[in-house]
C-alpha atoms as a PDB file:
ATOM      1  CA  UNK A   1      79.067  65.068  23.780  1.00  0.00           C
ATOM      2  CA  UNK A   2      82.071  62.644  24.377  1.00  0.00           C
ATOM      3  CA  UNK A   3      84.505  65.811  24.846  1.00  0.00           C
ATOM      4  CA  UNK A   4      82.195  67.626  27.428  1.00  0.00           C
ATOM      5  CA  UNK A   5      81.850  64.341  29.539  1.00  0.00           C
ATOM      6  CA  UNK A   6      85.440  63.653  29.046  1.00  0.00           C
ATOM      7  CA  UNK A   7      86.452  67.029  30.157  1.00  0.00           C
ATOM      8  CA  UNK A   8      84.292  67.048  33.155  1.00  0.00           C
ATOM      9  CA  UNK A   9      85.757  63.782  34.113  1.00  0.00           C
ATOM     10  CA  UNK A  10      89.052  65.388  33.904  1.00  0.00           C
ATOM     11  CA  UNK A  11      87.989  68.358  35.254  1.00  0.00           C
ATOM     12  CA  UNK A  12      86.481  66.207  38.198  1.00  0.00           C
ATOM     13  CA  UNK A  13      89.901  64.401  38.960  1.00  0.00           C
ATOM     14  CA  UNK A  14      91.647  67.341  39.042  1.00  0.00           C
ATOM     15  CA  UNK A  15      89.722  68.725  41.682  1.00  0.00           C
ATOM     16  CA  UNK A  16      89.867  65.732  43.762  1.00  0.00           C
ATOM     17  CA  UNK A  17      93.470  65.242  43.439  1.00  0.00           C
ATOM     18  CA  UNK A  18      93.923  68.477  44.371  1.00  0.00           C
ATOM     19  CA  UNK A  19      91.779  67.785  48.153  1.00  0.00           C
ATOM     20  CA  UNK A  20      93.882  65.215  48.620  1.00  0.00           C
ATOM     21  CA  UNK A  21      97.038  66.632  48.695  1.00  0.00           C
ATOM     22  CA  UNK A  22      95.992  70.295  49.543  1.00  0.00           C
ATOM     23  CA  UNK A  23      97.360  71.404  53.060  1.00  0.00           C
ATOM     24  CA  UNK A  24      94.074  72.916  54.816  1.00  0.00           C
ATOM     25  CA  UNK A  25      96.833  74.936  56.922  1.00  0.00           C
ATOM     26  CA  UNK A  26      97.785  76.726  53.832  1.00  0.00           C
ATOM     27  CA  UNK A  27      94.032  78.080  53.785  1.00  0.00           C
ATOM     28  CA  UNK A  28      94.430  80.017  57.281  1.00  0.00           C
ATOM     29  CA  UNK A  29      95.562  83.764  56.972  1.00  0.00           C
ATOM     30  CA  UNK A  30      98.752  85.091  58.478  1.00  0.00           C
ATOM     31  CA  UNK A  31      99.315  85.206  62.180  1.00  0.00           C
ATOM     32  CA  UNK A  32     102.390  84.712  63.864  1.00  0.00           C
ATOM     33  CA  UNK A  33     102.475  81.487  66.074  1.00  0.00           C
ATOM     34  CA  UNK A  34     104.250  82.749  69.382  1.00  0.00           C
ATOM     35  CA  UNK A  35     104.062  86.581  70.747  1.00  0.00           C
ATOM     36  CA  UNK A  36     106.142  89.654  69.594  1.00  0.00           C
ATOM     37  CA  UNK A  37     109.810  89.555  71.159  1.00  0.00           C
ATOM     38  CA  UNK A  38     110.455  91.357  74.543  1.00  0.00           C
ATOM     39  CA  UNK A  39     112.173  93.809  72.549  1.00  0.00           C
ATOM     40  CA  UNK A  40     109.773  94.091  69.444  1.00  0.00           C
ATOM     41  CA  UNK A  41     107.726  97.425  69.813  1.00  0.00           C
ATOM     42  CA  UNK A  42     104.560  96.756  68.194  1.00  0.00           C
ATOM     43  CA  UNK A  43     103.002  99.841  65.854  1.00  0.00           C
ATOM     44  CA  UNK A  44     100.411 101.049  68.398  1.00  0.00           C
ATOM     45  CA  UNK A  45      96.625 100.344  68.228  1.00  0.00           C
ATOM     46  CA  UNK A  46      94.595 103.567  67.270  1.00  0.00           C
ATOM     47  CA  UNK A  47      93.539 105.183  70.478  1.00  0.00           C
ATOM     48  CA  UNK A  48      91.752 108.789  71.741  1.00  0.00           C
ATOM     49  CA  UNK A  49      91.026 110.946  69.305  1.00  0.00           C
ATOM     50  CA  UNK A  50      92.410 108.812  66.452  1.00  0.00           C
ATOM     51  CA  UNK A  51      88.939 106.981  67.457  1.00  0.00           C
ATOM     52  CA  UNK A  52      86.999 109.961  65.738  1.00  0.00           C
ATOM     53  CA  UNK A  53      85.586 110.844  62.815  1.00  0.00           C
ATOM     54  CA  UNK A  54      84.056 109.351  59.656  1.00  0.00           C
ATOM     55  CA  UNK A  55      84.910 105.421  60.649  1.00  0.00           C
ATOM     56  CA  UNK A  56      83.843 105.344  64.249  1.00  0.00           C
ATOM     57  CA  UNK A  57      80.228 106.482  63.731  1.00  0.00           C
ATOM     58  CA  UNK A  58      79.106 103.938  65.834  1.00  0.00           C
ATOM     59  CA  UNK A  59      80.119 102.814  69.922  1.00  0.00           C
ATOM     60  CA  UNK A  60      81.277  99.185  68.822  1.00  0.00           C
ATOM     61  CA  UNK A  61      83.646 100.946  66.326  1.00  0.00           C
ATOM     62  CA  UNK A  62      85.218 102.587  69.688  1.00  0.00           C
ATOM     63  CA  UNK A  63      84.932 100.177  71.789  1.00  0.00           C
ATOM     64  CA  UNK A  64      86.351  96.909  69.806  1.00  0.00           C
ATOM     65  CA  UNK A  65      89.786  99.189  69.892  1.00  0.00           C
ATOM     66  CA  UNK A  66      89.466  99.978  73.295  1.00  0.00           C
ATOM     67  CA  UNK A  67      89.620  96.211  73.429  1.00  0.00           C
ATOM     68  CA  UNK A  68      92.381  95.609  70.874  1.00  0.00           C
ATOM     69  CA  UNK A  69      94.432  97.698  72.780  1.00  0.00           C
ATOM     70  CA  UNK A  70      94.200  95.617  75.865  1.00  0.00           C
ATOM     71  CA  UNK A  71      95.163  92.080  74.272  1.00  0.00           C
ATOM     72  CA  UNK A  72      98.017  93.193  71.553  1.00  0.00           C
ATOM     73  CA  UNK A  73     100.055  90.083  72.274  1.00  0.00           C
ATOM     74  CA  UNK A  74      96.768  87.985  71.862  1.00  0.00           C
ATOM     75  CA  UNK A  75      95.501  89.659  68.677  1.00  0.00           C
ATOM     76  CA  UNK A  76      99.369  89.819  67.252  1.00  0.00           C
ATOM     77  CA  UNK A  77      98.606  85.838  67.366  1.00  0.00           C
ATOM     78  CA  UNK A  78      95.402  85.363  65.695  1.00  0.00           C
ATOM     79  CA  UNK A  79      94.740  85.408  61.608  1.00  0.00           C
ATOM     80  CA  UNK A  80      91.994  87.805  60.293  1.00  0.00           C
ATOM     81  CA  UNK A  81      89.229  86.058  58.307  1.00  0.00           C
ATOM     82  CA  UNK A  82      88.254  88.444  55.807  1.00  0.00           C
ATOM     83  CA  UNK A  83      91.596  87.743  54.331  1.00  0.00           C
ATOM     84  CA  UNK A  84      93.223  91.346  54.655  1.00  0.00           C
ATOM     85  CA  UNK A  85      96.828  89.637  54.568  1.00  0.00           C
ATOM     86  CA  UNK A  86      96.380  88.682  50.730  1.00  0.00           C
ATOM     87  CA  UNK A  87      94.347  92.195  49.746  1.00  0.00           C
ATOM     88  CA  UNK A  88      96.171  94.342  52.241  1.00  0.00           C
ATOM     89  CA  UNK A  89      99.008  92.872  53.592  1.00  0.00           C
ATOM     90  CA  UNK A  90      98.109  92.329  56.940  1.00  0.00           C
ATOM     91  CA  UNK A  91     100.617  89.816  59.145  1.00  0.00           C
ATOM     92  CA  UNK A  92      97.721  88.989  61.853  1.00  0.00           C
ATOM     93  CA  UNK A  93      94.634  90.589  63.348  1.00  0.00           C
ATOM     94  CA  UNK A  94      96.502  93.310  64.783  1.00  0.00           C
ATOM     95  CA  UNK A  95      97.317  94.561  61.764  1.00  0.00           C
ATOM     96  CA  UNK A  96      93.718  95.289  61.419  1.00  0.00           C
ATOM     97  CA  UNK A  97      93.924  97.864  64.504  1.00  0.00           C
ATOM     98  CA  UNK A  98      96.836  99.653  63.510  1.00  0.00           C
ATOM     99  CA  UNK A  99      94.812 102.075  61.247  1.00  0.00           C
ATOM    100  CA  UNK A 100      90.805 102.364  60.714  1.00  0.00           C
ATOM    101  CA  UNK A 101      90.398  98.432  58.726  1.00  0.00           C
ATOM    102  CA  UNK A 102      88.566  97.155  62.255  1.00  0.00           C
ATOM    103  CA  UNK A 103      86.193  99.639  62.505  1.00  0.00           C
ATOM    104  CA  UNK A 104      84.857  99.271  58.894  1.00  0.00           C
ATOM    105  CA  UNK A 105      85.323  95.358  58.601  1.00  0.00           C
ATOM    106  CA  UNK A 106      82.986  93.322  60.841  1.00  0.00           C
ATOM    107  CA  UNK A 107      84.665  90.140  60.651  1.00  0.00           C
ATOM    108  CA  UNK A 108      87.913  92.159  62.132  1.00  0.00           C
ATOM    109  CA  UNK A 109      85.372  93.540  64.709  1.00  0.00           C
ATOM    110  CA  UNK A 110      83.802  90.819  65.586  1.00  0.00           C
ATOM    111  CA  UNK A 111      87.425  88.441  65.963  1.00  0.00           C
ATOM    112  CA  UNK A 112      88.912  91.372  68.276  1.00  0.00           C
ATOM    113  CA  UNK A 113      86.150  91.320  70.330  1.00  0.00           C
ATOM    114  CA  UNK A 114      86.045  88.047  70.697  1.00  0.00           C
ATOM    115  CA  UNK A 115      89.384  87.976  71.283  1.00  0.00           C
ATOM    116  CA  UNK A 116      88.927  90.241  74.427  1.00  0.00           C
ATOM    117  CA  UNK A 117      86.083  88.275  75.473  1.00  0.00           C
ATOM    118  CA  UNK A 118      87.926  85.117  75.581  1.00  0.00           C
ATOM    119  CA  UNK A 119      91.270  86.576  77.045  1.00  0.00           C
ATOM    120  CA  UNK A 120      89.366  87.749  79.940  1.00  0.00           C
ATOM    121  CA  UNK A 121      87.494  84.095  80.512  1.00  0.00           C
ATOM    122  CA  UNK A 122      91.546  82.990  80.592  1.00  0.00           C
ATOM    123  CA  UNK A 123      92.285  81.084  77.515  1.00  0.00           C
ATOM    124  CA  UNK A 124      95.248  81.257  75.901  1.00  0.00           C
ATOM    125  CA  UNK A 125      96.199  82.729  72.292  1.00  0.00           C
ATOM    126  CA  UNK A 126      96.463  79.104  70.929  1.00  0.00           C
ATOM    127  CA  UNK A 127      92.729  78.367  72.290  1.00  0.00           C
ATOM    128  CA  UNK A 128      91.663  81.306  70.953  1.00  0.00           C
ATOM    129  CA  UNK A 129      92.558  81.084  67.306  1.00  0.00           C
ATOM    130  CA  UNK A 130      91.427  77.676  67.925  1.00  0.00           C
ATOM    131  CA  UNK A 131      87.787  79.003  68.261  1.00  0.00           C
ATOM    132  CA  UNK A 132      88.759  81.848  65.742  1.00  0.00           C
ATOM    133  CA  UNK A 133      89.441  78.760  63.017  1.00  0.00           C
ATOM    134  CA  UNK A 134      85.998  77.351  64.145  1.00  0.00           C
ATOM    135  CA  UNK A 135      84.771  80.896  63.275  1.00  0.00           C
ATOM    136  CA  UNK A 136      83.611  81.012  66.895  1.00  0.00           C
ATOM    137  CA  UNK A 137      83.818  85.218  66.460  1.00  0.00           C
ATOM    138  CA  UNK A 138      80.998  84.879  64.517  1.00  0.00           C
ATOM    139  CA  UNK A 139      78.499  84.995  67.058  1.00  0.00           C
ATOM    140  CA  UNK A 140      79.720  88.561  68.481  1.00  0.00           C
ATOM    141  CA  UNK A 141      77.036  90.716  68.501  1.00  0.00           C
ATOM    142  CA  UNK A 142      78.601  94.233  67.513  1.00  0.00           C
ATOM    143  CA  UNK A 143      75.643  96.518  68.321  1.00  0.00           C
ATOM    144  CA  UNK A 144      75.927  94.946  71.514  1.00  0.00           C
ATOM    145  CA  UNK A 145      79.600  96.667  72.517  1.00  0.00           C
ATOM    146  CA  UNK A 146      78.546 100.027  72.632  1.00  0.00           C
ATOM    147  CA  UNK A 147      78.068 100.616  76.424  1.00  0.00           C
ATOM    148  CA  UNK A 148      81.987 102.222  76.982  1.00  0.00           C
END
């Protein structure tokens, strides 16, 4: 009984040693902190007919790249929450919208549309992965994107 109280003490401590000197930066995904260079050519957004098929089944699916394809510089800014950098290698949200990952991941749907929606109300790419680090994308409403 002494060793399973002793190791859960230890165990314990370890954990809270390891809050105190964790970075919580180190726990946001991969973005890049200022927009592409003048000269950087950024692998295009799907668009038109790429926007058919077995992955865009549904008018949000459309629509959320319609949107991507609008703010590039803003979504080239922003981290992706369902963690796609670790799994898939993804260097920021726009990564997402480069193939068919946004229209079958709602959290990638949801932050590009809310990315849109904030662009046009005139905040800036640092305010909006502000709110995207709140998880502010959360209250998107998908099914309610359709209307292209």
């Amino acid at each position: 009984m002494k060793r399973i109280l002793l190791g859960m003490a230890l165990g314990l401590a370890t954990i809270a040693s390891y809050a105190q000197w964790s970075n919580p930066a180190d726990d946001i995904p991969a973005y890049h902190t200022a927009p592409p260079a003048k000269t950087e050519q950024l692998p295009p957004v799907l668009s038109g007919s790429q926007l058919e098929g077995e992955y865009f089944r549904y008018p949000w699916q459309k629509q959320v790249y319609v949107e991507a394809a609008q703010v590039q510089g803003v979504i080239y800014q922003l981290p992706c929450y369902c963690r796609c950098d670790k799994a898939l290698g993804h260097t920021s949200l726009h990564s997402c919208f480069e193939g068919t990952h946004g229209a079958v991941c709602s959290t990638c749907a949801k932050e590009g549309a809310y990315a849109y929606k904030m662009t046009k109300l005139g905040k800036t790419p640092k305010e909006i992965r502000d709110g995207v680090e709140r998880k502010e994308f959360e209250s998107i409403d998908l099914d309610q994107l359709g209307g292209m």
